[in-house]
Protein backbone atom coordinates (compact mmCIF):
# COMPACT_ATOMS: atom_id res chain seq x y z
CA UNK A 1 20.42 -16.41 2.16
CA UNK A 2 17.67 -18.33 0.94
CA UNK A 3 19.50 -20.70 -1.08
CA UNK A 4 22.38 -21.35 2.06
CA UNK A 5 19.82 -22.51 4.20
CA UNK A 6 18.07 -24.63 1.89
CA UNK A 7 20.89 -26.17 1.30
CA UNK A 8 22.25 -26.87 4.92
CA UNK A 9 18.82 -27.77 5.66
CA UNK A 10 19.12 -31.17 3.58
CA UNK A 11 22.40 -31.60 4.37
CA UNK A 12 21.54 -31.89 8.24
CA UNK A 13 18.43 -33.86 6.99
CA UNK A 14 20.85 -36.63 5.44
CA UNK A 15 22.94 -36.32 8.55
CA UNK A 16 19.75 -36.93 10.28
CA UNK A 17 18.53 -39.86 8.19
CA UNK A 18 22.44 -41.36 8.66
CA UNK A 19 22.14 -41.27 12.24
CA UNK A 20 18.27 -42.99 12.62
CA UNK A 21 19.47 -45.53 9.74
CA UNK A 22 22.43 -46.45 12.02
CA UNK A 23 20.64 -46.79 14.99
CA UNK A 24 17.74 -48.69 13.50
CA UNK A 25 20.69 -51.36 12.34
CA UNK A 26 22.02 -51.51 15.88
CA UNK A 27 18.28 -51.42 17.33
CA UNK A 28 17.60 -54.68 15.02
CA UNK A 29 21.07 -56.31 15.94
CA UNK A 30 20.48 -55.93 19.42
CA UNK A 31 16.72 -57.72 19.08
CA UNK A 32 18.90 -60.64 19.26
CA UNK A 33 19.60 -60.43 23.05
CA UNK A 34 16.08 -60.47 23.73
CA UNK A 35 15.17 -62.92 21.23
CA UNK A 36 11.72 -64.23 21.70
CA UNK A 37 10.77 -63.11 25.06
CA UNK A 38 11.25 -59.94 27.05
CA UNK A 39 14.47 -59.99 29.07
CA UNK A 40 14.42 -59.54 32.61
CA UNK A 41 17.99 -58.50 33.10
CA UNK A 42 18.66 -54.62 34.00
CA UNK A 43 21.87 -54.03 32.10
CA UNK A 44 19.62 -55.70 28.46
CA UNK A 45 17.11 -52.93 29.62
CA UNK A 46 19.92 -49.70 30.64
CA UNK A 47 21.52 -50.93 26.91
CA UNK A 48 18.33 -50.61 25.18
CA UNK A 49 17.80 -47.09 26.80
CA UNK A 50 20.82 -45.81 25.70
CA UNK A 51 20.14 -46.84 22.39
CA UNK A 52 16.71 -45.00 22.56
CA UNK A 53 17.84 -41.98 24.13
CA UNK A 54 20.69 -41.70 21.45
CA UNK A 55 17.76 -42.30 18.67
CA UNK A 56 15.43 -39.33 20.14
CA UNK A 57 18.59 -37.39 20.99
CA UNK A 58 19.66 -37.52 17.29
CA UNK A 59 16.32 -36.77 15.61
CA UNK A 60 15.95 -33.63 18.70
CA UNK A 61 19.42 -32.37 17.72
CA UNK A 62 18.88 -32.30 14.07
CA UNK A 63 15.39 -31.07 14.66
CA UNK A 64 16.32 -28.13 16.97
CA UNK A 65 19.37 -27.10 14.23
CA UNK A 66 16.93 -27.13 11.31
CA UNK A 67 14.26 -25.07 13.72
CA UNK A 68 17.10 -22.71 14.15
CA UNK A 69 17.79 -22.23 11.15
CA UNK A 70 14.66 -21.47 10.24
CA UNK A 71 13.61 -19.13 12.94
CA UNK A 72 17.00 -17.20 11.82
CA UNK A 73 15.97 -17.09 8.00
CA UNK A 74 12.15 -16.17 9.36
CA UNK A 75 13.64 -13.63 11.40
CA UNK A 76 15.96 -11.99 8.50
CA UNK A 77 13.15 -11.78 6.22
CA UNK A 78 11.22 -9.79 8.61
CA UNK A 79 13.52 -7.60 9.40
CA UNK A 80 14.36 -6.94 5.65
CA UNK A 81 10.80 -6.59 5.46
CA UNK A 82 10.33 -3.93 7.94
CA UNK A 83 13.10 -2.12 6.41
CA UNK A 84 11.05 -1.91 3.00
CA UNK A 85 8.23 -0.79 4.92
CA UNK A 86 10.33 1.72 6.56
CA UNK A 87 11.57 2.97 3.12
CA UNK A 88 8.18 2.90 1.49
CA UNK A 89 6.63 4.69 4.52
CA UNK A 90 9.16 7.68 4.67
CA UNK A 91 9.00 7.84 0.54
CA UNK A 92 4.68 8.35 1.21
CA UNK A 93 5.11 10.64 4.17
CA UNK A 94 7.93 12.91 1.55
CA UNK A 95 4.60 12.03 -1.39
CA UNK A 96 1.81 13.18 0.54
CA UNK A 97 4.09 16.17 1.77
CA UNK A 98 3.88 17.32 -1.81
CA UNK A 99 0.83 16.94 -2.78
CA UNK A 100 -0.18 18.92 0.55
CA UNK A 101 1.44 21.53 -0.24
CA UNK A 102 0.35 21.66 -3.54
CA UNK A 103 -3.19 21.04 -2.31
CA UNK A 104 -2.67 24.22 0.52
CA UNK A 105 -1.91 26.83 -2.99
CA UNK A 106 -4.87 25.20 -5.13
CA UNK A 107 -6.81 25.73 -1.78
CA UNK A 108 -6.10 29.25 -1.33
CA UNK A 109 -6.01 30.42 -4.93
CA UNK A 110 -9.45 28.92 -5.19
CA UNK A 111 -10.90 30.53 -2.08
CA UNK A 112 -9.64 33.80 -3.18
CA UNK A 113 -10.77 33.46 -6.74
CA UNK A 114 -13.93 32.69 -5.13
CA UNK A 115 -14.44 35.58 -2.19
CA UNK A 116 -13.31 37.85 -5.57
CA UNK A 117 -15.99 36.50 -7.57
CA UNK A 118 -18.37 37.26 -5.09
CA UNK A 119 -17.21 40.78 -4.35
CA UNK A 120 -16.79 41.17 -8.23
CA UNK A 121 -13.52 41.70 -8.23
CA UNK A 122 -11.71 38.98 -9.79
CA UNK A 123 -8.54 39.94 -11.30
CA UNK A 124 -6.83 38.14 -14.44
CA UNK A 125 -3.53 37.76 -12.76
CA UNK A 126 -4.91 35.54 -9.54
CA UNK A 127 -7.13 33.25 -12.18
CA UNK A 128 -3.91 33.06 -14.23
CA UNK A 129 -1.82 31.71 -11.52
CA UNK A 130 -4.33 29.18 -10.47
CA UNK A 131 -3.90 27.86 -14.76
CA UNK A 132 -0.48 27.83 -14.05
CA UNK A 133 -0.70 25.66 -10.80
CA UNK A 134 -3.21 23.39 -12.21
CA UNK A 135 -0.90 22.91 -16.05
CA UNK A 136 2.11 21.89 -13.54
CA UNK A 137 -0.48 19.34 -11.35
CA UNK A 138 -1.17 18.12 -14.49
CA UNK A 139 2.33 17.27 -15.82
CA UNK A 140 3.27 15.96 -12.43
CA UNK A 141 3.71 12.48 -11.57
CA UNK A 142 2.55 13.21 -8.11
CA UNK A 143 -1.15 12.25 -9.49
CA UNK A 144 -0.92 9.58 -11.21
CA UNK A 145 -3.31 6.77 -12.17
CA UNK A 146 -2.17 2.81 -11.24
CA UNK A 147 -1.19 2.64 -14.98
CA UNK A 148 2.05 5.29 -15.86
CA UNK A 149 0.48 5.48 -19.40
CA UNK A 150 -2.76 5.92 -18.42
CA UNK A 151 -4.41 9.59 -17.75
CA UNK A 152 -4.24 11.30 -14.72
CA UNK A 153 -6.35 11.03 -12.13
CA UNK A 154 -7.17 15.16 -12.06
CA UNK A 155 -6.70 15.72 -15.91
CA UNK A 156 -10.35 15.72 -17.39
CA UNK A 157 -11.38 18.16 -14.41
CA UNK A 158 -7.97 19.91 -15.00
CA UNK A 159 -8.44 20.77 -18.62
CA UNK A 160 -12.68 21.83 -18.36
CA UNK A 161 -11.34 23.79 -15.47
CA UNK A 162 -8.39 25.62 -18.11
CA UNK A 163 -10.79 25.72 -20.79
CA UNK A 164 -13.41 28.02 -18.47
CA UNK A 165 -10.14 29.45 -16.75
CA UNK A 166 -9.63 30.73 -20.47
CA UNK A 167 -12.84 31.64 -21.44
CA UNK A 168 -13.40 33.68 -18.15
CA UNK A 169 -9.75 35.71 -18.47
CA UNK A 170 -10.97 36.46 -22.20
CA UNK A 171 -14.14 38.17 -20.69
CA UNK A 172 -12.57 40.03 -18.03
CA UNK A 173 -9.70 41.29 -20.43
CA UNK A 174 -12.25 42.54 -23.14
CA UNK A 175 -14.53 43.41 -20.83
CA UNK A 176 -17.47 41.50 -21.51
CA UNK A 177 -20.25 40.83 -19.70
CA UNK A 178 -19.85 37.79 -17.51
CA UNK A 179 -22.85 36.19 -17.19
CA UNK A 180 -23.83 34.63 -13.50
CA UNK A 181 -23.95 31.04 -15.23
CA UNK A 182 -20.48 31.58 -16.16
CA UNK A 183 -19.76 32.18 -12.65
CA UNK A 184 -21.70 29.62 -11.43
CA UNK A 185 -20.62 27.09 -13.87
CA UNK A 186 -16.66 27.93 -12.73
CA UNK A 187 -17.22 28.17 -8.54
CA UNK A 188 -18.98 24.75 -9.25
CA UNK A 189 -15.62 23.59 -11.28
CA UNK A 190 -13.39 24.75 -8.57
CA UNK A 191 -15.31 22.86 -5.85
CA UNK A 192 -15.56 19.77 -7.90
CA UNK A 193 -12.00 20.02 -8.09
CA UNK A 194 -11.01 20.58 -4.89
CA UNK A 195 -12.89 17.82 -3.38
CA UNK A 196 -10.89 15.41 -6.06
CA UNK A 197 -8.13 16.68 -5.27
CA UNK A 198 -8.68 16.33 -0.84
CA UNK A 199 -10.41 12.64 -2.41
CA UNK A 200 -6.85 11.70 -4.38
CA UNK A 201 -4.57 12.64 -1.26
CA UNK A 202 -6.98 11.17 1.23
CA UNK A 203 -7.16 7.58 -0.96
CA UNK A 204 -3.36 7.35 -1.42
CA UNK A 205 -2.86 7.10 2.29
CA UNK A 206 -5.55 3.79 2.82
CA UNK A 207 -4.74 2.34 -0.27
CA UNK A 208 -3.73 -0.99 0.87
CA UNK A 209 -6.54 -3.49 0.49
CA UNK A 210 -6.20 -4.42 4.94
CA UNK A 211 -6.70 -0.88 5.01
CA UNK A 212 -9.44 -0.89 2.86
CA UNK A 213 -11.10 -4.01 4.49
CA UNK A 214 -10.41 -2.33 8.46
CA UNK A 215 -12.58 0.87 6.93
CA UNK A 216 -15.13 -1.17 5.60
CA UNK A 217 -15.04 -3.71 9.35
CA UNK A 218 -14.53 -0.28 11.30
CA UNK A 219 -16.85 2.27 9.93
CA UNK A 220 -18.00 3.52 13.03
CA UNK A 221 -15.29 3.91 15.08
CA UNK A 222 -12.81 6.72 13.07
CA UNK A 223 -13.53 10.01 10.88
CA UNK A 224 -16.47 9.93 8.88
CA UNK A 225 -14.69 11.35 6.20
CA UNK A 226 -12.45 8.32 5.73
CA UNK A 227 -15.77 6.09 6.57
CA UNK A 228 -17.38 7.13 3.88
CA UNK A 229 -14.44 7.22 1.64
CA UNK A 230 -16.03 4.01 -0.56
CA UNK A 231 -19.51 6.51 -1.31
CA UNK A 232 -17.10 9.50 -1.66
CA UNK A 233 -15.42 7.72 -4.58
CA UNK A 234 -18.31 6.15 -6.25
CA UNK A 235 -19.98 9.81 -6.53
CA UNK A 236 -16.80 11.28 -7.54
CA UNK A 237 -16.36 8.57 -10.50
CA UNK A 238 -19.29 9.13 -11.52
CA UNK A 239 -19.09 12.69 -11.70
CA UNK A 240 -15.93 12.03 -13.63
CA UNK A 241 -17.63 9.89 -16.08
CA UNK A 242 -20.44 12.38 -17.19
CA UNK A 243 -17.80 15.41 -17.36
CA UNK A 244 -15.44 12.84 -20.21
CA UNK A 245 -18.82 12.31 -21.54
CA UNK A 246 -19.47 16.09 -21.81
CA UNK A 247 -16.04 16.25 -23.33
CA UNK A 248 -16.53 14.02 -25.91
CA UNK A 249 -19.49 15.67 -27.19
């Protein structure tokens, strides 16, 4: 579409420079008739305005054509436009659908992993489901990082979080004495991971850098939670950065 209307555009532009080049030779023939002075006779004058008119007429015509044509072509583009937005819009709603749900089972398995921990009875099978939820989180492409290649956004919380999962269901089965710092250490694990997790979902909706710049203009006039979205992630990376640290060790 591009091309066809580039291409009629300097087609009507040569049609247009045709025209004024033909008029300017009849404009400089007719300078004869007034020669050296201004002529005083009406019908040199009506000629010479019909000459004019036919000029401006001319370059309006060809002007108007090549504004239509462009208004046409602006118009198609931002209609093709909106329909991309429309298509990228429904395939974030069906995203963010997904990782809601997911986000509602981590949510409850955690809570009730954490009311049993606190009554002391936490059973094997509700810890092992959470592992099970997190492994497929972790294989999903729902989370990902800009980069495909690059690791997921929840994977370095994911596997401490497995790795304590593990260690705690080895306890309960034998029958060992959990300590209270193991329980503290894993409640603190869930919550860190929750709050990623409500942080990813939340940042994939205002992702777009107008978005991003409105927040920062706007801070006072929506949900603080979103306001302080910047701070939330800057603690959050950090936290991030001491636990690969820890894992490196």
């Amino acid at each position: 579409m591009k091309c066809f209307n580039n291409k009629w555009i300097i087609i009507l532009l040569i049609v247009c420079f045709v025209c004024l080049l033909a008029n300017c030779v009849v404009v400089y023939c007719y300078r004869s008739v007034f020669g050296s002075c201004i002529s005083r006779e009406i019908s040199d004058w009506n000629l010479f305005m019909i000459i004019f008119n036919g000029i401006i007429t001319t370059v309006l015509a060809v002007v108007n054509i090549c504004a239509i044509i462009k208004i046409n072509s602006t118009l198609d583009n931002n209609s093709e436009k909106r329909h991309i937005k429309n298509m990228l819009f429904e395939s974030q709603t069906i995203l963010a659908k997904m990782r809601l749900d997911d986000y509602n089972l981590v949510k409850h398995l955690i809570n009730e992993i954490k009311v049993s921990i606190f009554k002391k009875r936490l059973s094997s099978d509700m810890i092992e489901q959470l592992k099970k939820k997190l492994m497929e989180i972790d294989e999903s492409i729902l989370y990902k990082n800009q980069n495909l290649h690059a690791t997921p956004f929840l994977h370095p919380v994911i596997k401490k979080l497995v790795e304590q999962i593990n260690d705690f269901v080895n306890k309960v089965k034998l029958r060992n004495g959990i300590e209270t710092k193991d329980e503290e250490d894993l409640l603190q694990t869930l919550s860190l991971f929750q709050n990623l997790m409500e942080f990813y979902i939340i940042s994939q909706l205002a992702r777009g850098s107008k978005v991003q710049q409105y927040i920062s203009d706007n801070q006072n006039e929506m949900d603080c939670t979103i306001s302080c979205m910047y701070d939330y992630a800057r603690e959050l990376n950090e936290l991030l950065e001491e636990e690969n640290k820890k894992n490196e060790e």
